[in-house]
Protein backbone atom coordinates (compact mmCIF):
# COMPACT_ATOMS: atom_id res chain seq x y z
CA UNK A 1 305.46 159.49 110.91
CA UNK A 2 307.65 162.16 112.16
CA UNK A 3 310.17 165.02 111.48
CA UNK A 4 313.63 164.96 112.39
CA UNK A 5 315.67 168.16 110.95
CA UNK A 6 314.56 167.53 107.21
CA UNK A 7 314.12 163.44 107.62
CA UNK A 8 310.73 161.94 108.17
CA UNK A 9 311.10 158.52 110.61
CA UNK A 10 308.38 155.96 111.54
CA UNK A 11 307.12 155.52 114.77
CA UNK A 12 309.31 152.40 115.05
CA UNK A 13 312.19 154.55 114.76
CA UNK A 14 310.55 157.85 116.46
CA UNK A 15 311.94 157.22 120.02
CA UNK A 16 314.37 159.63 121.70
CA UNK A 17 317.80 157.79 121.61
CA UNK A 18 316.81 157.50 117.98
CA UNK A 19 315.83 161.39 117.44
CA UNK A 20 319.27 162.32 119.71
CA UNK A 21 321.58 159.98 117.24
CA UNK A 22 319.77 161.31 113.88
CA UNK A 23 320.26 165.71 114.78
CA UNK A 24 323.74 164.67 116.10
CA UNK A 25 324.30 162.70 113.10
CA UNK A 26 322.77 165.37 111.18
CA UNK A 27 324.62 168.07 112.13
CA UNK A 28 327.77 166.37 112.17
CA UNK A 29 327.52 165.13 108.74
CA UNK A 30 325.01 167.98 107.32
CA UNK A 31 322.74 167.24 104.43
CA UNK A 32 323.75 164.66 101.95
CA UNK A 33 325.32 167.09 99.46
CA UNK A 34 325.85 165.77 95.77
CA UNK A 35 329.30 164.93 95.92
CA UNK A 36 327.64 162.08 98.13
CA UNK A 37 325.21 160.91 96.36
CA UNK A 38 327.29 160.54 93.59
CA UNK A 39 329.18 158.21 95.90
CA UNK A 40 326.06 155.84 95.64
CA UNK A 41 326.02 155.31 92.26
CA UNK A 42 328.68 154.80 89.10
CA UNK A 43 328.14 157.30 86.43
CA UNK A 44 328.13 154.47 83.60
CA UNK A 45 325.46 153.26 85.05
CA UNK A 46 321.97 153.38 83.76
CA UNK A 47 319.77 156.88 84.94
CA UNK A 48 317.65 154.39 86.93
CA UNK A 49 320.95 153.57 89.33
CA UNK A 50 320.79 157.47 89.72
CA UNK A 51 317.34 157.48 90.11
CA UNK A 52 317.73 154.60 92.44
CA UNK A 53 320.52 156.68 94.53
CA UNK A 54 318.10 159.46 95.10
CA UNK A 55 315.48 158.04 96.32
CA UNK A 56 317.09 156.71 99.67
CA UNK A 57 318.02 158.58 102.66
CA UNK A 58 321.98 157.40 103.62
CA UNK A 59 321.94 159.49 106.73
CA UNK A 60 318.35 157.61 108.34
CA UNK A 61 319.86 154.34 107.45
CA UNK A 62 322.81 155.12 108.95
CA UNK A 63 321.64 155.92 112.62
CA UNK A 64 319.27 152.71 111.72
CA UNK A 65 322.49 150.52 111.34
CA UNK A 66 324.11 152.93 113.81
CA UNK A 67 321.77 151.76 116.64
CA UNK A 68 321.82 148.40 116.24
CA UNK A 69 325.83 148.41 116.63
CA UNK A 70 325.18 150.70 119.88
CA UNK A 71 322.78 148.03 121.39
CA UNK A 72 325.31 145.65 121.57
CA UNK A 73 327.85 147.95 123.32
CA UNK A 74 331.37 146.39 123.93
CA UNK A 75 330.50 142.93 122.72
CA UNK A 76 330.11 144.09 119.06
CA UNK A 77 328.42 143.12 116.31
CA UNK A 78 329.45 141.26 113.02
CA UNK A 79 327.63 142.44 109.72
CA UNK A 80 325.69 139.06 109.89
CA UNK A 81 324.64 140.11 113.15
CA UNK A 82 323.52 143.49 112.41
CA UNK A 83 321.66 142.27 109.33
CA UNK A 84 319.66 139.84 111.10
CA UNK A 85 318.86 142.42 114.01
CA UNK A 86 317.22 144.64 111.19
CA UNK A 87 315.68 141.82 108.91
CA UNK A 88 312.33 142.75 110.67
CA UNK A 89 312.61 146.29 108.94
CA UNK A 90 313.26 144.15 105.31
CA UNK A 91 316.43 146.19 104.38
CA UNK A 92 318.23 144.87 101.82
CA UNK A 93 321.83 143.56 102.70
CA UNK A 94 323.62 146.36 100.46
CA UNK A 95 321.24 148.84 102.09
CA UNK A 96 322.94 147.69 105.59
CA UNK A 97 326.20 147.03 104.62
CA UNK A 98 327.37 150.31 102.57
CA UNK A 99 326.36 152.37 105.84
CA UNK A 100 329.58 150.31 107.65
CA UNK A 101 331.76 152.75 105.51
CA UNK A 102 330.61 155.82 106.17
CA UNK A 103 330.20 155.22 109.64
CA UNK A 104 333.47 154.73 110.12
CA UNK A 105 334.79 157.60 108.46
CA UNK A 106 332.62 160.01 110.01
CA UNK A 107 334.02 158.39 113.66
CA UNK A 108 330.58 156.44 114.64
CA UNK A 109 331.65 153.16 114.55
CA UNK A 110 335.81 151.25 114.78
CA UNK A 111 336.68 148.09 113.89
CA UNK A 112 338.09 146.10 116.81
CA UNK A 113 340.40 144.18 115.16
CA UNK A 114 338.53 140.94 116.58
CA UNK A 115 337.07 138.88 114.36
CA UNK A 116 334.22 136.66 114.45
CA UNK A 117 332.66 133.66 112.20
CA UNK A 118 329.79 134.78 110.24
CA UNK A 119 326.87 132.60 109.08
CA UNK A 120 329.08 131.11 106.00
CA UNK A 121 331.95 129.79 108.40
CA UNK A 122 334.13 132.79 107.52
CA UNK A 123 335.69 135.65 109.99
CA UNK A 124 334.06 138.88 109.97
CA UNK A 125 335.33 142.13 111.49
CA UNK A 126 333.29 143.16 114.81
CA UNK A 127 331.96 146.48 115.08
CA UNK A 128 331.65 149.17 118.16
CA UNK A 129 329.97 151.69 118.51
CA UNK A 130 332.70 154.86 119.36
């Protein structure tokens, strides 16, 4: 384990395309203030959801699911796609897929307006990298 700014990444994760995308995510976005983590979490629900929204760092997972996207530069990923690139790191799918958001607003990722099937037979929006 290692320091980035005030985040703590595994080895997996501690090479230097990762530690470059976490500061400049970092600094771009700052520390996740409380209006945010409010985001991740509805106040009627139980203290545990609170708890829950605490206990997870939004900003690691998001230059997690930020990379992945990057890897695949102008081909794109679907969310199907970038979940089963990080099944080895056992994320859970809303763990993956609420980072797609806040990507986008912050300017990291666009949606292409292609769209591809996903594992069910349905389209899904693909996702680059900006």
């Amino acid at each position: 384990m290692s320091r980035i700014g005030n985040y703590v990444v595994s080895k997996a994760e501690n090479d230097s395309e990762f530690a470059r995308d976490m500061e400049a995510l970092q600094d771009a976005i700052g520390d996740t203030s409380e209006a945010e983590y409010r985001k991740l979490y509805r106040r009627s629900d139980p203290s545990t959801s609170e708890e829950a929204a605490r206990s997870i760092d939004p900003t690691r997972l998001e230059v997690i699911v930020y990379n992945v996207i990057k890897s695949s530069g102008s081909m794109g990923m679907i969310s199907d796609e970038v979940r089963r690139a990080l099944s080895p790191k056992n994320l859970s799918y809303s763990s993956v897929t609420a980072r797609y958001k806040g990507l986008r607003d912050k300017g990291w990722i666009r949606y292409t307006g292609e769209k591809r099937n996903g594992d069910s037979g349905r389209k899904q929006n693909v996702m680059v990298a900006v």
